[in-house]
N, C-alpha and C. Protein backbone atom coordinates (compact mmCIF):
# COMPACT_ATOMS: atom_id res chain seq x y z
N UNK A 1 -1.21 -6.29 -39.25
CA UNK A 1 -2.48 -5.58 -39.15
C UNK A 1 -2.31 -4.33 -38.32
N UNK A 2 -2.72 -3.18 -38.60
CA UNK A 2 -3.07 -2.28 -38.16
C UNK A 2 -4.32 -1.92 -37.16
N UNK A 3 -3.34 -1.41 -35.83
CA UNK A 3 -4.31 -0.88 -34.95
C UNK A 3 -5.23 0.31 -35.50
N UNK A 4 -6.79 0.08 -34.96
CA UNK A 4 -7.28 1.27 -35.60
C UNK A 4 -7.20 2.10 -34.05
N UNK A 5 -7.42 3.41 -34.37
CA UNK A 5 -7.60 4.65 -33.10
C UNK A 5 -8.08 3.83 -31.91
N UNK A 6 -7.72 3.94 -30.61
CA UNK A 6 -8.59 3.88 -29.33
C UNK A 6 -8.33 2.37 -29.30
N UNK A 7 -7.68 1.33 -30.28
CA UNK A 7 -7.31 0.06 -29.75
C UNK A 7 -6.31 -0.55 -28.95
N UNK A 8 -5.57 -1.66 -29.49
CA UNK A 8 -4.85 -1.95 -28.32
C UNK A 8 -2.96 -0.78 -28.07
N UNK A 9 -2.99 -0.26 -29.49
CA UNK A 9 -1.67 0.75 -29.19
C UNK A 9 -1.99 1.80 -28.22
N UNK A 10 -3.14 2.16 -28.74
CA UNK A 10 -3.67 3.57 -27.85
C UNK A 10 -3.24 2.81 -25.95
N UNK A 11 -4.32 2.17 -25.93
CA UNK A 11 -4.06 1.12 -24.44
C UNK A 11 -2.69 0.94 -23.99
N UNK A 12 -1.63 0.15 -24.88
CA UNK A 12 -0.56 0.11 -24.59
C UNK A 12 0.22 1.66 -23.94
N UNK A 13 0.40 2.17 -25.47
CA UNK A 13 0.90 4.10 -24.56
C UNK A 13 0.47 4.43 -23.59
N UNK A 14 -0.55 4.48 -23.17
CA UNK A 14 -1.36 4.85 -21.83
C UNK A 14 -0.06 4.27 -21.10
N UNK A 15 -0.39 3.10 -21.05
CA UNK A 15 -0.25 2.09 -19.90
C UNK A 15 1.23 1.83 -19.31
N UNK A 16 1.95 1.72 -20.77
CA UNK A 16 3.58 2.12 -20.41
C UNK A 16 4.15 3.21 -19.70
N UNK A 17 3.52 4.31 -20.62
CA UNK A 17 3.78 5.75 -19.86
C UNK A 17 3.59 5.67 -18.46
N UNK A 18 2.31 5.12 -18.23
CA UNK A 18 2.19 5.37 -16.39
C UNK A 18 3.52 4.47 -15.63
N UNK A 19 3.25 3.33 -16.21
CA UNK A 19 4.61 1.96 -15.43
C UNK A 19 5.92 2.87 -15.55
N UNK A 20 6.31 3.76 -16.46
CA UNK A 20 7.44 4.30 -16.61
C UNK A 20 7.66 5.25 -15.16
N UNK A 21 6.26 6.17 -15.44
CA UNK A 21 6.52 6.99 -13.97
C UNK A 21 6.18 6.76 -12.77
N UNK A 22 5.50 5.29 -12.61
CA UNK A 22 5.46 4.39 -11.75
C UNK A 22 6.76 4.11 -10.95
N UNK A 23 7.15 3.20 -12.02
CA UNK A 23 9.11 2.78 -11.52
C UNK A 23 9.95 4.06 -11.55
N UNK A 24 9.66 4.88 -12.10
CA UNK A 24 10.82 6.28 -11.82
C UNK A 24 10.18 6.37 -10.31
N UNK A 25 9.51 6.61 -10.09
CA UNK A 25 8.91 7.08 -8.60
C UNK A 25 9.32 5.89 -7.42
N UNK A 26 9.43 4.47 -7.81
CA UNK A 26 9.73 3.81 -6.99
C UNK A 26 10.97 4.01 -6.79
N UNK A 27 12.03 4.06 -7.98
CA UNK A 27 13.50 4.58 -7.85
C UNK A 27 14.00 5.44 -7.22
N UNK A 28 13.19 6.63 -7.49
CA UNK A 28 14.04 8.09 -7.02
C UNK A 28 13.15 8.35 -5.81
N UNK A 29 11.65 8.22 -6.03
CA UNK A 29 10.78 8.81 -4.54
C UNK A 29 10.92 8.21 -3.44
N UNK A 30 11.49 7.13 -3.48
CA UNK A 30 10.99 6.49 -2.34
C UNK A 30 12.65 5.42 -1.84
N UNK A 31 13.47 5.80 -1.13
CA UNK A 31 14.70 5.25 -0.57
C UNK A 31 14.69 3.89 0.06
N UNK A 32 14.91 3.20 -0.29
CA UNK A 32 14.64 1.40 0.06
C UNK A 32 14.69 1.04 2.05
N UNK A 33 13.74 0.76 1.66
CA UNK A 33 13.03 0.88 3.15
C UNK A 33 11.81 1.52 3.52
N UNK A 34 12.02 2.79 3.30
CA UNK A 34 11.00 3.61 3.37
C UNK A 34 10.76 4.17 4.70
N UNK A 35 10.03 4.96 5.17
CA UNK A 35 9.79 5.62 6.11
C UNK A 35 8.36 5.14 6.76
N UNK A 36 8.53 4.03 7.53
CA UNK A 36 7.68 3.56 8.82
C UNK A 36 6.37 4.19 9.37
N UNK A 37 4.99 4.59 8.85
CA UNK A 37 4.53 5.51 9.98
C UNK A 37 3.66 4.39 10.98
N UNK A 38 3.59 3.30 10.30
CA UNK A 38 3.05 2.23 11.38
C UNK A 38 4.46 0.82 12.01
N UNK A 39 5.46 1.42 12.08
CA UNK A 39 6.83 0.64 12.22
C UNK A 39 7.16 0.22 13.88
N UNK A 40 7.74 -0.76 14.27
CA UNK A 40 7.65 -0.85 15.94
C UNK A 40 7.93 0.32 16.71
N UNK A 41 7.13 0.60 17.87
CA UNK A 41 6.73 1.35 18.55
C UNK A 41 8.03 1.48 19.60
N UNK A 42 8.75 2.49 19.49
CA UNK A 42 9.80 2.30 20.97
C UNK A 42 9.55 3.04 22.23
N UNK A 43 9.99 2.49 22.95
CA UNK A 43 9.50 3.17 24.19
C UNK A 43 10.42 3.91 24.77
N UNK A 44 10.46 4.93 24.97
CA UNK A 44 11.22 6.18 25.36
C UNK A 44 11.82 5.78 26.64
N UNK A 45 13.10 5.83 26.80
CA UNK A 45 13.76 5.51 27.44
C UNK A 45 13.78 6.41 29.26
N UNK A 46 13.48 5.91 30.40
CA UNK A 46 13.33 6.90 31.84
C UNK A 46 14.57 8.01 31.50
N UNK A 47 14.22 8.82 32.19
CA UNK A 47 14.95 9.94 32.20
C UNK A 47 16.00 9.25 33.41
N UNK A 48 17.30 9.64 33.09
CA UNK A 48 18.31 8.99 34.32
C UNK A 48 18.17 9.98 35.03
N UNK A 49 18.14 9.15 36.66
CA UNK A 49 17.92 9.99 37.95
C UNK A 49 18.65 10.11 38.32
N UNK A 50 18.97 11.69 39.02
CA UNK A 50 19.53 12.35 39.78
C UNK A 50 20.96 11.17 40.67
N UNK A 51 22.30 11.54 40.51
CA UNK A 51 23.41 10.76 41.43
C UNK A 51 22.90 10.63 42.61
N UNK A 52 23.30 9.36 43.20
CA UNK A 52 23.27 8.91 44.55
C UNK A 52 21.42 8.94 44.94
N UNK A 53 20.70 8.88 43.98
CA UNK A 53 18.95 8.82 44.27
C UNK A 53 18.44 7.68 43.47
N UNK A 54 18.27 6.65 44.07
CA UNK A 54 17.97 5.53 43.20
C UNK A 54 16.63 5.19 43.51
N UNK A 55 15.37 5.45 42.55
CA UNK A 55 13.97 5.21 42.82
C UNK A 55 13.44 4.25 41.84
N UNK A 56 12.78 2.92 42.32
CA UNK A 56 12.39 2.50 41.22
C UNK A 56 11.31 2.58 40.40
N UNK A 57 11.32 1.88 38.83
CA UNK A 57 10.68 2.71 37.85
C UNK A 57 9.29 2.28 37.98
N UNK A 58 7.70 3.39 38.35
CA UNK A 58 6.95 2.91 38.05
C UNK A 58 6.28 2.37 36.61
N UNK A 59 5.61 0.94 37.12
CA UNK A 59 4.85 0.48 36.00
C UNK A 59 3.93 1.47 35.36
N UNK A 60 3.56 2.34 35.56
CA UNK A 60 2.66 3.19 34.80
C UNK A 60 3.66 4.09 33.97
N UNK A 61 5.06 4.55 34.73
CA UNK A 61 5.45 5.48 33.48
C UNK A 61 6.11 4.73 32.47
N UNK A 62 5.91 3.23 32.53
CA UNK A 62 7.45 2.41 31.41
C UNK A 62 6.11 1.89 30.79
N UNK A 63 4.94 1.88 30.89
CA UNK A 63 3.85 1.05 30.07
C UNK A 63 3.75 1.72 28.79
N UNK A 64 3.09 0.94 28.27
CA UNK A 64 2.96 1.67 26.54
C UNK A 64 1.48 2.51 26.78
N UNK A 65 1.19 3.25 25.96
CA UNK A 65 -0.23 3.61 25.90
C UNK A 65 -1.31 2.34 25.34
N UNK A 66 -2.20 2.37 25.73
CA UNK A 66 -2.93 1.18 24.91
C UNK A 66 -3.03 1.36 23.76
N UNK A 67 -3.07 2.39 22.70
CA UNK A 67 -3.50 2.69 21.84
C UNK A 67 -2.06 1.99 20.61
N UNK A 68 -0.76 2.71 21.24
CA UNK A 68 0.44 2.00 20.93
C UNK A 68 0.64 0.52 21.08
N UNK A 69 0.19 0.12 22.33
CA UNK A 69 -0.13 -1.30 22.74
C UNK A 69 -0.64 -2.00 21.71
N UNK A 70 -1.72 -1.56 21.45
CA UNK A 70 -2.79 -2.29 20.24
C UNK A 70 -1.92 -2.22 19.10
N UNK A 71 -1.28 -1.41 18.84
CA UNK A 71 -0.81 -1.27 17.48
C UNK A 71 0.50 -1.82 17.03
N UNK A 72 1.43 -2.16 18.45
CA UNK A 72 2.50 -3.13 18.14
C UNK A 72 2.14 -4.45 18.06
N UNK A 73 0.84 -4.79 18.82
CA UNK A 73 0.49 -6.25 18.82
C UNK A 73 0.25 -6.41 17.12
N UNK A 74 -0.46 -5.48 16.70
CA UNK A 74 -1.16 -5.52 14.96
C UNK A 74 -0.28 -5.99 13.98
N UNK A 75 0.72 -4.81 14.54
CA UNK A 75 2.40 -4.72 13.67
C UNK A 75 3.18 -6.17 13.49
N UNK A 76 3.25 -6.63 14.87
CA UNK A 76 3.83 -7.73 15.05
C UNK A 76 3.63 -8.90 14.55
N UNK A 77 1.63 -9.15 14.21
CA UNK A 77 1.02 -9.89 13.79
C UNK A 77 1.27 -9.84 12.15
N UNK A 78 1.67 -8.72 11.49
CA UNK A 78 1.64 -8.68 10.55
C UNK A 78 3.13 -8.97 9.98
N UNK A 79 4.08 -8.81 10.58
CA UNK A 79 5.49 -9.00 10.18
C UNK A 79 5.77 -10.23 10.51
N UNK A 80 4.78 -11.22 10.78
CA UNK A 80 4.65 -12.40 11.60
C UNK A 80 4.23 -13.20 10.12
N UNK A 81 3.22 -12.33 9.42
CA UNK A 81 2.58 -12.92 8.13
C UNK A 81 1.09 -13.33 8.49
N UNK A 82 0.66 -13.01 9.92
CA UNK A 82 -0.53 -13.12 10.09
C UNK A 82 -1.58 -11.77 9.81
N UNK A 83 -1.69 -12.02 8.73
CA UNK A 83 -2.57 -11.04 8.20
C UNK A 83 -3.91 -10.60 8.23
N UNK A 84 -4.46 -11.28 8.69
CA UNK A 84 -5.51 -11.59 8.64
C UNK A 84 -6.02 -10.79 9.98
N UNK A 85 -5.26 -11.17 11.43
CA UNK A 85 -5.13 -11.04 12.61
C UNK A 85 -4.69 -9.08 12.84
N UNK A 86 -3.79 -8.89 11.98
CA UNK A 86 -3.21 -7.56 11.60
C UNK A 86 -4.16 -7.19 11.15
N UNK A 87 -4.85 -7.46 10.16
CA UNK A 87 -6.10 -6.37 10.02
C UNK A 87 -6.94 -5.93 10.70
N UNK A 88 -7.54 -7.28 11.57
CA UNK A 88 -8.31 -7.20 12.65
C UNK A 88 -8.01 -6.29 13.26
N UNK A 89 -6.82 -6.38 13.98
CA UNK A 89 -6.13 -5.47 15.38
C UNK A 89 -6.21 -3.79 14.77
N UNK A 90 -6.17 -3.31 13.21
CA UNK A 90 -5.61 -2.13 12.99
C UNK A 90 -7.26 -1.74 12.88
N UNK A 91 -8.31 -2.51 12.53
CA UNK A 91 -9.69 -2.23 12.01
C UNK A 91 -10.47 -2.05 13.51
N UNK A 92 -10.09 -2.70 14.51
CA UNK A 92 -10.61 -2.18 15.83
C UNK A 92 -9.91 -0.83 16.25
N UNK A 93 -8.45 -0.52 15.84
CA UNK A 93 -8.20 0.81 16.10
C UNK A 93 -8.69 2.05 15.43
N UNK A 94 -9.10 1.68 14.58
CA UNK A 94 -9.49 2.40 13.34
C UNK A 94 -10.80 2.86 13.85
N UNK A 95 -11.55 2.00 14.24
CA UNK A 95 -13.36 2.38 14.89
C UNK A 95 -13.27 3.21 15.95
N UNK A 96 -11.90 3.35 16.89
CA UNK A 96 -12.25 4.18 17.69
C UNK A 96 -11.71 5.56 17.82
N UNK A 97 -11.81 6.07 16.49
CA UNK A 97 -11.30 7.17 16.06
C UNK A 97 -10.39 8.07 16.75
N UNK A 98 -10.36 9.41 16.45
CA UNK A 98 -9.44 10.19 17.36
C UNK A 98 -8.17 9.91 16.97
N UNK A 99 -7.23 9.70 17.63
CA UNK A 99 -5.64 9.44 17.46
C UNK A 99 -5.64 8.11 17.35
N UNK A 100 -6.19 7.27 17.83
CA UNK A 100 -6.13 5.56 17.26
C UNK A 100 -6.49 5.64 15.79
N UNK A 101 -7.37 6.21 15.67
CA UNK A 101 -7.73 6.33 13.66
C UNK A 101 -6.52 6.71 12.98
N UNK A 102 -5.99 7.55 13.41
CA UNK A 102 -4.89 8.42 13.54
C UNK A 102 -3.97 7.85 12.79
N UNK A 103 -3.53 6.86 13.52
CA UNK A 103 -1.99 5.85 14.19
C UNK A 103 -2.66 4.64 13.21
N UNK A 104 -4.02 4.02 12.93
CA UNK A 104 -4.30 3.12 12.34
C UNK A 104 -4.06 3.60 10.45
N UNK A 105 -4.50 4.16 10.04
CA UNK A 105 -5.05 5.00 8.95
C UNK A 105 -3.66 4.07 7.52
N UNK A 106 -2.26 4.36 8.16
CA UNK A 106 -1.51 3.94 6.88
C UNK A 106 -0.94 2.58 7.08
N UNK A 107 -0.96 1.85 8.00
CA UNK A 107 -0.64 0.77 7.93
C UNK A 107 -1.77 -0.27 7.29
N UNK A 108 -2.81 -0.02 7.72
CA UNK A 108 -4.13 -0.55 7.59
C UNK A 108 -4.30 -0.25 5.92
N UNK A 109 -3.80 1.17 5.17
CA UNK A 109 -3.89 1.10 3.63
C UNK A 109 -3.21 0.11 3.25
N UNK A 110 -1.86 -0.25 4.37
CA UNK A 110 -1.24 -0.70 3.34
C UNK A 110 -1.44 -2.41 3.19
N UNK A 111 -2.12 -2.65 4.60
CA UNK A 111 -2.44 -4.18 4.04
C UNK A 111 -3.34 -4.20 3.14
N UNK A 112 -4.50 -3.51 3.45
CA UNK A 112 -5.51 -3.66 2.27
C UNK A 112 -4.70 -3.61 0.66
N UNK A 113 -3.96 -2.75 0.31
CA UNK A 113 -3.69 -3.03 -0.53
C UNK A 113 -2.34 -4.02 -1.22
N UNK A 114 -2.12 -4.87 0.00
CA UNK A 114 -1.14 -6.07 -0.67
C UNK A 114 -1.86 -7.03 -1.48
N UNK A 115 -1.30 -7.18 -2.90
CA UNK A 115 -1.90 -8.85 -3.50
C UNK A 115 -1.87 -10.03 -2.72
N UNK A 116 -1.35 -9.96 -1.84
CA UNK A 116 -1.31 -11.76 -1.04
C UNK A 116 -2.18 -11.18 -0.35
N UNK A 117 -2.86 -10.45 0.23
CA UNK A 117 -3.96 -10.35 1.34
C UNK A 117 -5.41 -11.00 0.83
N UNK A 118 -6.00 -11.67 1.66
CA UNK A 118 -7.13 -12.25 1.28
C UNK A 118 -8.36 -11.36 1.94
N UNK A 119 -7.79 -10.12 2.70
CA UNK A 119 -8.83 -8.91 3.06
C UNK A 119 -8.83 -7.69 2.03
N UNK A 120 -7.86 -7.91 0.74
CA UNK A 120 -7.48 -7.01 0.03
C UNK A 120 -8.65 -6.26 -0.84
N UNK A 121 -8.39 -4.50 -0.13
CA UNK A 121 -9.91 -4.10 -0.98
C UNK A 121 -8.97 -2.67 -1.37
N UNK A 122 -8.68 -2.65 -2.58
CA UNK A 122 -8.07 -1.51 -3.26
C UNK A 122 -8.69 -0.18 -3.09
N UNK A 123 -10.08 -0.38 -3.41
CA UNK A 123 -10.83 0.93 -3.59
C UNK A 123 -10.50 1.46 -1.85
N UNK A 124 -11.13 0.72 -1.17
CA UNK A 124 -10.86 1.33 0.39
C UNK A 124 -9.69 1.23 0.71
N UNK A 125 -8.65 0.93 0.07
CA UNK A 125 -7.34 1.17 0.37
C UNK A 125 -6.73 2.43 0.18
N UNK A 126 -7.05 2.76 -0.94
CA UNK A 126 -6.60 4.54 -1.89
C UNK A 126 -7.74 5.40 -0.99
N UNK A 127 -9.13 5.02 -0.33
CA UNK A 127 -9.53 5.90 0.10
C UNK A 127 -8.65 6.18 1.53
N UNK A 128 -8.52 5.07 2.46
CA UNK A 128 -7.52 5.41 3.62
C UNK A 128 -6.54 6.06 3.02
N UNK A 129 -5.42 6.03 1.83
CA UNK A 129 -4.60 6.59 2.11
C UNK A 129 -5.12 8.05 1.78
N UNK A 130 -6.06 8.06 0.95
CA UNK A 130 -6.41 9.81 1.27
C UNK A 130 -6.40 10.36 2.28
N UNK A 131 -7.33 9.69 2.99
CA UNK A 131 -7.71 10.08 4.17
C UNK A 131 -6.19 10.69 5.31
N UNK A 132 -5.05 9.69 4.88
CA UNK A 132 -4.12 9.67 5.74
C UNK A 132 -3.21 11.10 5.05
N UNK A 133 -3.30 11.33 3.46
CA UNK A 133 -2.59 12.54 3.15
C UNK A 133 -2.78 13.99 3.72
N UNK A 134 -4.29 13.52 4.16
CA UNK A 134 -5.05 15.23 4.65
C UNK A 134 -4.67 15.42 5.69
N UNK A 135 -4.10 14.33 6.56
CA UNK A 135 -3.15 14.41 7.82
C UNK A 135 -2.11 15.35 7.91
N UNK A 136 -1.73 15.47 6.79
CA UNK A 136 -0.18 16.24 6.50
C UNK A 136 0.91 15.15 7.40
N UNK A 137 1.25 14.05 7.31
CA UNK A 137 2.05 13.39 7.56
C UNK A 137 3.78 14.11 7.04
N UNK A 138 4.66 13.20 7.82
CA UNK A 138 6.52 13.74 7.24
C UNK A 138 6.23 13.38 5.69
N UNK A 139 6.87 14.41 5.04
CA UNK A 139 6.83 14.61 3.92
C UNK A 139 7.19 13.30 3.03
N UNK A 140 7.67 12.14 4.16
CA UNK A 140 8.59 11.22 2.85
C UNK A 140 7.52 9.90 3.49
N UNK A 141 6.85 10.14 4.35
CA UNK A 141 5.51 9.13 4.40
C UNK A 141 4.71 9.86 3.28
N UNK A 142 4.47 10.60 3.07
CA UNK A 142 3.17 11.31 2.41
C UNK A 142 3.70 10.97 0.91
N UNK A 143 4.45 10.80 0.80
CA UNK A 143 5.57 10.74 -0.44
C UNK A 143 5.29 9.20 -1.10
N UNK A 144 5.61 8.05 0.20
CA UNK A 144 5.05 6.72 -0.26
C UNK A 144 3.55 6.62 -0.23
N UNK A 145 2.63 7.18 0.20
CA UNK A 145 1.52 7.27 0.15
C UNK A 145 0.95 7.77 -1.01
N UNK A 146 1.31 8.48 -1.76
CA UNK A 146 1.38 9.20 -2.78
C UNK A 146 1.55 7.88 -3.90
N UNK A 147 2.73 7.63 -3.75
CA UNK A 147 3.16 6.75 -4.51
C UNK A 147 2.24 5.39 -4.70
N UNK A 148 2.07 4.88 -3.58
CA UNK A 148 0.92 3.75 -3.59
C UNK A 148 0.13 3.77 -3.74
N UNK A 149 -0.71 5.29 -3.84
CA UNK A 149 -1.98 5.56 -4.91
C UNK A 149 -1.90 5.88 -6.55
N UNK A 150 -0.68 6.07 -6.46
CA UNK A 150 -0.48 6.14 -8.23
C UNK A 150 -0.61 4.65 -8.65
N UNK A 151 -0.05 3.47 -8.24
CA UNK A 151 0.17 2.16 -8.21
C UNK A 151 -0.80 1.50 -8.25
N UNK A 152 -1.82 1.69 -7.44
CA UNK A 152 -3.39 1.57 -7.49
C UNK A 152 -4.17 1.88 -8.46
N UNK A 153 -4.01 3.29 -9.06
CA UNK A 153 -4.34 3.68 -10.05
C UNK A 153 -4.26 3.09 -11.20
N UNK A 154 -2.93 2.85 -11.57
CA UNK A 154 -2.27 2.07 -13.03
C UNK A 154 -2.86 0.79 -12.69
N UNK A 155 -2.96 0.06 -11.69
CA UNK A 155 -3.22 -1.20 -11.86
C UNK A 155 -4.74 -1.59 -12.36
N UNK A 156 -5.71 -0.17 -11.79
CA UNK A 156 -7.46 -0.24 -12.06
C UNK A 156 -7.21 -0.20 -13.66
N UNK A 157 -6.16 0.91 -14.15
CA UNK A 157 -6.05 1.25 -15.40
C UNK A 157 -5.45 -0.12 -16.63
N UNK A 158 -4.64 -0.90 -15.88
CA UNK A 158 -4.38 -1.95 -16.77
C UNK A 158 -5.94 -2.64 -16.57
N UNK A 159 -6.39 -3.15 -15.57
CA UNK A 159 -7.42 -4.35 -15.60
C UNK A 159 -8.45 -3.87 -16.59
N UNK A 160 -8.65 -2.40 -16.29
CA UNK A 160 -9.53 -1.88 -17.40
C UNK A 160 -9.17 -2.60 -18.58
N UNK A 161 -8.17 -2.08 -19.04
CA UNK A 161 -7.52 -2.56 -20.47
C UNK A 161 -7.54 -4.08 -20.75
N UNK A 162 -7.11 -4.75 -19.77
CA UNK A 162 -7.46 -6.31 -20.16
C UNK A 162 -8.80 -6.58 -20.32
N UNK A 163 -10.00 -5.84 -19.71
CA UNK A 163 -11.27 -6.55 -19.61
C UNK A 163 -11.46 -5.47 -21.20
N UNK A 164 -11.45 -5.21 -21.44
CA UNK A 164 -11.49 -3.81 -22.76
C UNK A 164 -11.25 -5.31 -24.02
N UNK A 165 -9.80 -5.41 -23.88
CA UNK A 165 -9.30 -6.93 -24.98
C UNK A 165 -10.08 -7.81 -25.03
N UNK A 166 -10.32 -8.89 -23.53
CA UNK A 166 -11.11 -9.33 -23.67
C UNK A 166 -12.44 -9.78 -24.39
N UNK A 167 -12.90 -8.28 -23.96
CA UNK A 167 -14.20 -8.65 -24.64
C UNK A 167 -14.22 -8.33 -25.85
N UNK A 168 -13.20 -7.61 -26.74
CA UNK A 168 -13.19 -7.50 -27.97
C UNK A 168 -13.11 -9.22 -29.06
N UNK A 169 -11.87 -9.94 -28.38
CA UNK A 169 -11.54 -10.98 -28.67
C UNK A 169 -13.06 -12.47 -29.01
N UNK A 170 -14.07 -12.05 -27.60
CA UNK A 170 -14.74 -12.51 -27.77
C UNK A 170 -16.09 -11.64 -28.34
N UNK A 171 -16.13 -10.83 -28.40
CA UNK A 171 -17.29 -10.54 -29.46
C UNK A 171 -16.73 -11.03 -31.32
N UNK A 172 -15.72 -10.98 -31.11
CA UNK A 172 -15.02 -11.17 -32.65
C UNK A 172 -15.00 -12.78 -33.03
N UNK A 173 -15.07 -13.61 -32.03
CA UNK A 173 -15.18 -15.00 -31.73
C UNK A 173 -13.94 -15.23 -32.51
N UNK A 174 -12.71 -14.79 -32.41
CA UNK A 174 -11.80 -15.24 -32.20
C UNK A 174 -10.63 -14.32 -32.06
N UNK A 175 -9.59 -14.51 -31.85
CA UNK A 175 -8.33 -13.93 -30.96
C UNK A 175 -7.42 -13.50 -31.95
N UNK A 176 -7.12 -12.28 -32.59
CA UNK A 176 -6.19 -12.10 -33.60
C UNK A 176 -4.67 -12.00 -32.70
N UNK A 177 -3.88 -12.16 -33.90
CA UNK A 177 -2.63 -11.70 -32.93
C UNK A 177 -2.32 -10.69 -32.48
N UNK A 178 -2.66 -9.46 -32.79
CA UNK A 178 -2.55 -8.70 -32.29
C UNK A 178 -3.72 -7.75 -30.77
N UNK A 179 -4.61 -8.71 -30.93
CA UNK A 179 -5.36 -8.50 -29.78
C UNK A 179 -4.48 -9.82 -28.44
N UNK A 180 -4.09 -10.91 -29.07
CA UNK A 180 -3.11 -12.13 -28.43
C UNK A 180 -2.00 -11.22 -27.68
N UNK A 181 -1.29 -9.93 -28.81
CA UNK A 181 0.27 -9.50 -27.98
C UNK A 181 -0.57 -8.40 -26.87
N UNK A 182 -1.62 -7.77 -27.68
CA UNK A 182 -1.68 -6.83 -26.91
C UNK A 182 -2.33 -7.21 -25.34
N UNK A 183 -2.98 -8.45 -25.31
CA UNK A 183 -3.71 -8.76 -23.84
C UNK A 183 -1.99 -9.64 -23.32
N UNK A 184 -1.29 -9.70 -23.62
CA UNK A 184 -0.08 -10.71 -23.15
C UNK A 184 0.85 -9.62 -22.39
N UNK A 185 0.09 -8.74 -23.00
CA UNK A 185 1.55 -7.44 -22.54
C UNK A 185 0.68 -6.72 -21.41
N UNK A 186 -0.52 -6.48 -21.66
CA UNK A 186 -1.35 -5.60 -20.05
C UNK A 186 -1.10 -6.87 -19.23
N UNK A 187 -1.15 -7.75 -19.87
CA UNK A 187 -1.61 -8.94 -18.50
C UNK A 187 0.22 -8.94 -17.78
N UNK A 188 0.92 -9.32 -18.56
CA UNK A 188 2.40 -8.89 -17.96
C UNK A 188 2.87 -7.28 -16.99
N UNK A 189 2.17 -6.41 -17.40
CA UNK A 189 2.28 -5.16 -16.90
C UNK A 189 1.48 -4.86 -15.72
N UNK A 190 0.01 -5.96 -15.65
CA UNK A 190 -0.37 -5.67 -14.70
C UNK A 190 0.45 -6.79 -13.71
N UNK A 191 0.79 -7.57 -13.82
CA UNK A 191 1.49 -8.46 -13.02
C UNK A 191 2.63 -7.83 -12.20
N UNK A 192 3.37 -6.95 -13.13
CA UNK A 192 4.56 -6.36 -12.55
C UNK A 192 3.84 -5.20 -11.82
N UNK A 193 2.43 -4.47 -11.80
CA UNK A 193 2.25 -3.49 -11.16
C UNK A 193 2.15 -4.25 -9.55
N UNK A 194 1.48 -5.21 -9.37
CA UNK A 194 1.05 -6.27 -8.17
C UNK A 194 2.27 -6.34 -8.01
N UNK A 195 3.47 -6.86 -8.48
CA UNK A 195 4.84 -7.14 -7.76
C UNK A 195 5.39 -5.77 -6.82
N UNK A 196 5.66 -4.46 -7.80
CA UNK A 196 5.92 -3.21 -7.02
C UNK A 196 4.95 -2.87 -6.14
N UNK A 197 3.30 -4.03 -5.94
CA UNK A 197 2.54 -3.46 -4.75
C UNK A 197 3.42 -3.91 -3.95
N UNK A 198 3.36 -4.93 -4.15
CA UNK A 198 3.35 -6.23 -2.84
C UNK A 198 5.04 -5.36 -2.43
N UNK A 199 5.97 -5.31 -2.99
CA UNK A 199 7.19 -4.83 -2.26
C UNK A 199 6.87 -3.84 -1.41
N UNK A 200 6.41 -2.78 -2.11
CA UNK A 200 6.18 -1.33 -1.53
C UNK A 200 5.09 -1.52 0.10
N UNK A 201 4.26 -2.66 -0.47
CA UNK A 201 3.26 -2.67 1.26
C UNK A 201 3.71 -3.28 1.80
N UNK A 202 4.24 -4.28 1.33
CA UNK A 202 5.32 -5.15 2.36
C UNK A 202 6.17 -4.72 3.25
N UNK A 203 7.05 -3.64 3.17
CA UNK A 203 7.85 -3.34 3.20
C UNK A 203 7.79 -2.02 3.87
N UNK A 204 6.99 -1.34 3.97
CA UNK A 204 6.76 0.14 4.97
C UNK A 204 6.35 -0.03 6.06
């Protein structure tokens, strides 16, 4: 049987094309690991003092800032797998704007947008990372940020397409095969888009 215009081939092309420059972008844009902008916090090492002058180090200049403070506890919580706790910690930094908004802004996209998160809200996820591009961040953060809104994108764009099949299947009151391959293949494509989330937020 033949697809007519605007059915499930049309859907498919879309949908491949994007996964294609999806995974090219995960390949070539983005170097395994990635570039950290919410990554453990180090603390700058005292300046070595002067020979034969030995003073010891005050607690105020070896402390973290609170703001850093807050945000390794978040970090920690989250590389811990406590997620939940990590959101918390990055969503109180986040309220008190200024440079804590700052410092909160891409880590905080990026839990929101992991599939295992049970705080997971896509739409306000792609809006933080906007928010975080207008920053002008290092070019190769802005780069995965970039990237994890294209990812977002394709994935609204497959679900579209499955709920599109869907309801074709059932207004037709029953399931041809070719509405069968074509919902088997978004539903597979969107699966693999959630896998390159979950690595990519995992993982920065």
């Amino acid at each position: 049987m033949r697809s007519s215009p605007g059915g499930p081939d049309t859907g498919r092309a879309a949908c491949r094309s994007l996964a294609l420059v999806a995974l090219a972008l995960v390949a070539v844009a983005m170097p395994a690991g990635g570039c950290r902008r919410g990554g453990p916090v180090s603390v700058p090492e005292a300046a070595e003092a002067p020979s034969g002058i030995v003073e010891p180090a005050s607690p105020a200049a070896v402390a973290l800032d609170p703001v850093e403070s807050s945000l390794r506890v978040a970090l920690e919580a989250r590389d811990a797998g406590r997620l939940a706790a990590a959101t918390e910690g990055l969503e109180s930094l986040l309220a008190m704007g200024g440079a804590a908004r700052g410092r909160a802004l891409y880590p905080l996209a990026l839990l929101l947008a992991r599939p295992d998160s049970e705080s997971r809200d896509t739409v306000r996820a792609a809006s933080l990372l906007e928010e975080y591009v207008r920053t002008e961040p290092d070019p190769s953060e802005e780069a995965s940020a970039r990237l994890i809104l294209g990812l977002l994108d394709l994935e609204r764009l497959c679900a579209d397409l499955i709920g599109e099949l869907r309801g074709k299947a059932a207004a037709s009151g029953a399931e041809s095969e070719d509405l069968r391959l074509a919902l088997a293949q978004r539903e597979a494509e969107l699966r693999r888009i959630k896998d390159i989330l979950l690595g990519r937020s995992g993982g920065l």
